[in-house]
C-alpha atoms as a PDB file:
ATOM      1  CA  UNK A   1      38.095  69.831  47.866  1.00  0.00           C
ATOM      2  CA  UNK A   2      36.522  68.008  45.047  1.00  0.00           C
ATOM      3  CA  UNK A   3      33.234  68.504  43.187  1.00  0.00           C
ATOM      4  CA  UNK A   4      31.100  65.398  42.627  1.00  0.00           C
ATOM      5  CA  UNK A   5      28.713  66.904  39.888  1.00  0.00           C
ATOM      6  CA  UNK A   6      29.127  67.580  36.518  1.00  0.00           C
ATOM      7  CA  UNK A   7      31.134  71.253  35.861  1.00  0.00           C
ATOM      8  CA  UNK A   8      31.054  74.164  33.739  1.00  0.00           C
ATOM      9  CA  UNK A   9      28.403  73.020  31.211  1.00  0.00           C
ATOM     10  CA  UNK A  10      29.011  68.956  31.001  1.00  0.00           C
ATOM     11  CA  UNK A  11      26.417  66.351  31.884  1.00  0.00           C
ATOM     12  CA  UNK A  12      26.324  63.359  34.024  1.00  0.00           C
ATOM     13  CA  UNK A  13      26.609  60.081  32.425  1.00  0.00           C
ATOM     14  CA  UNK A  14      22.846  58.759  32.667  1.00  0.00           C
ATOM     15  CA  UNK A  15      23.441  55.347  31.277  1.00  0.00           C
ATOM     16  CA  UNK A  16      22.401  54.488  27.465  1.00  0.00           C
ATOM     17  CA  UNK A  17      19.594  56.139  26.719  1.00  0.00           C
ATOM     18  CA  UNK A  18      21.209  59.614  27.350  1.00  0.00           C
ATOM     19  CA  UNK A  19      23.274  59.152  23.912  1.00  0.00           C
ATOM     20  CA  UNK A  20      20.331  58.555  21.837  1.00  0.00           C
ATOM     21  CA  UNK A  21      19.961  55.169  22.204  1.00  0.00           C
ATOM     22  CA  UNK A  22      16.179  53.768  22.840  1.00  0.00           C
ATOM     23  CA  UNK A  23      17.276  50.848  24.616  1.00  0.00           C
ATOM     24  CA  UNK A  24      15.875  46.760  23.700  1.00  0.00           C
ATOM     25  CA  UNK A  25      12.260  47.213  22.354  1.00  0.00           C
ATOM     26  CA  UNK A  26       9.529  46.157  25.041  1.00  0.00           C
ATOM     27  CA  UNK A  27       8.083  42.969  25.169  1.00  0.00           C
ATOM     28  CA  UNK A  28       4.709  42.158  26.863  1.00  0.00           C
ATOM     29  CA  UNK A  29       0.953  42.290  26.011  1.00  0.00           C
ATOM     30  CA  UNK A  30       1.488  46.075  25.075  1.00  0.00           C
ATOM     31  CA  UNK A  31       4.087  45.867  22.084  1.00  0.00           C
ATOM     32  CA  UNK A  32       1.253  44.857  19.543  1.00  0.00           C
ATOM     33  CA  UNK A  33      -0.962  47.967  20.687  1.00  0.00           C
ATOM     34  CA  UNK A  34       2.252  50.093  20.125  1.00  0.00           C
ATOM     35  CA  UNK A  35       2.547  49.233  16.776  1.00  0.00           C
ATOM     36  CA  UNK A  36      -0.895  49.026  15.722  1.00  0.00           C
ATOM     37  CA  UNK A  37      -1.395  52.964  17.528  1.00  0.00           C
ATOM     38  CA  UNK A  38       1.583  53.620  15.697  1.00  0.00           C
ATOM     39  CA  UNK A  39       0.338  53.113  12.095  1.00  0.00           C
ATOM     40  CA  UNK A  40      -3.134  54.346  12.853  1.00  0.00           C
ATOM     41  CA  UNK A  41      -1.176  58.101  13.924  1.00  0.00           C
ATOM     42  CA  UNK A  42       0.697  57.691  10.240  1.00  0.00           C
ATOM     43  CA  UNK A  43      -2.578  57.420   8.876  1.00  0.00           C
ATOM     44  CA  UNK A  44      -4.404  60.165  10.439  1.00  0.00           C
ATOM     45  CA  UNK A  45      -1.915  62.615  10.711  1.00  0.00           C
ATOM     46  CA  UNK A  46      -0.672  62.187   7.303  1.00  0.00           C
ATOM     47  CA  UNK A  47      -4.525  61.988   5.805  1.00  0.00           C
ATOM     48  CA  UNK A  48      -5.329  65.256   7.852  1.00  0.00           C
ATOM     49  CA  UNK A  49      -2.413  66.440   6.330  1.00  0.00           C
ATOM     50  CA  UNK A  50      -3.435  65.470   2.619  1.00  0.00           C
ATOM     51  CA  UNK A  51      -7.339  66.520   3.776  1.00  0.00           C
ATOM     52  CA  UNK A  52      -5.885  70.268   4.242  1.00  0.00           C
ATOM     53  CA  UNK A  53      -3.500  70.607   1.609  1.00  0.00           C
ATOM     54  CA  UNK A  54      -6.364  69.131  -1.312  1.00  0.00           C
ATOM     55  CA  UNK A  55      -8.908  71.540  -0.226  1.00  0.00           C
ATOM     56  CA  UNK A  56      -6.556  74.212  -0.381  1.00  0.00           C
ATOM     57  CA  UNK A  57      -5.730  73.152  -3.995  1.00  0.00           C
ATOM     58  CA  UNK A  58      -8.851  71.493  -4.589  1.00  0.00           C
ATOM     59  CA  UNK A  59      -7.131  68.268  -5.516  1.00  0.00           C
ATOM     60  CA  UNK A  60      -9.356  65.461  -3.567  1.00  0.00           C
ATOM     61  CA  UNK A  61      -7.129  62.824  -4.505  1.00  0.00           C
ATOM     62  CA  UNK A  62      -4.539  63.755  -1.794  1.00  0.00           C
ATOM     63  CA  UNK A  63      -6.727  62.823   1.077  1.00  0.00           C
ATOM     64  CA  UNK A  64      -5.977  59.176   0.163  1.00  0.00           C
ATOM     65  CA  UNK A  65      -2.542  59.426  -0.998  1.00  0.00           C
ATOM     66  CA  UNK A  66      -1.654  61.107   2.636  1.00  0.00           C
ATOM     67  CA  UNK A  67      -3.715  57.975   3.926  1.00  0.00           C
ATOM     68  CA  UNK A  68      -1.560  55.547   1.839  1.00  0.00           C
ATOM     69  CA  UNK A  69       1.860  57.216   2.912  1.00  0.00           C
ATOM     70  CA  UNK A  70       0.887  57.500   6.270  1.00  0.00           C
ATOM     71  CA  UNK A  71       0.632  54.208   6.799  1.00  0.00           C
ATOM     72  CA  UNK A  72       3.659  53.416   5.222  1.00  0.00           C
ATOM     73  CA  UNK A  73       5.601  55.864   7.456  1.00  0.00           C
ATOM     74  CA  UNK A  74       4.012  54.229  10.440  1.00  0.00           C
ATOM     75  CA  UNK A  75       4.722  50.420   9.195  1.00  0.00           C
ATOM     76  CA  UNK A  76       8.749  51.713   9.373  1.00  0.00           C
ATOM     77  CA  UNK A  77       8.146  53.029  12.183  1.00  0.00           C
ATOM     78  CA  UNK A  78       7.544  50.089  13.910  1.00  0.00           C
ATOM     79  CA  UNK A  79      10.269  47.821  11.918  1.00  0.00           C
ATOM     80  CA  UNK A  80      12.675  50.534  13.070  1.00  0.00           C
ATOM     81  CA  UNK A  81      10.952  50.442  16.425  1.00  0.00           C
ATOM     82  CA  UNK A  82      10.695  46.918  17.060  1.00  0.00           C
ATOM     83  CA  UNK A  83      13.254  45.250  15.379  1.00  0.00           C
ATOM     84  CA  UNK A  84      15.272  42.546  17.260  1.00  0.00           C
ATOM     85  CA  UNK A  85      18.960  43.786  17.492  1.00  0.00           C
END
């Protein structure tokens, strides 16, 4: 008698996406939203981030350097993200 699922620890074969692989980027009306919600999170997080850590060391300038590299990190984000392959 044979098993049919996976044994003793190992995992069924799910298809592509299983081994870390996103898949083709979407297309449709909602791609531009993606990457425009995409840099706005950089941008917030990363300014909330530079907003707590300048008034804990009273350096104000940090609030717009966390905005600046936010939105950096969120504009590769989307190349990564949507990039043609």
């Amino acid at each position: 008698m044979t098993e049919s699922g996976p044994r003793g620890g190992e995992q069924a074969d799910r298809g592509p996406a299983s081994h870390g692989h996103p898949g083709p980027p979407p297309d449709g009306p909602g791609t531009g939203w993606s990457a425009l919600s995409y840099q706005i999170a950089g941008m917030a997080l990363y300014g909330a981030i530079g907003w707590l850590i300048g008034r804990w060391t009273h350096l104000g300038v940090l609030f717009p350097i966390g905005m600046i590299a936010g939105l950096g990190f969120g504009t590769a984000l989307v190349i990564l993200r949507f990039r043609s392959r």
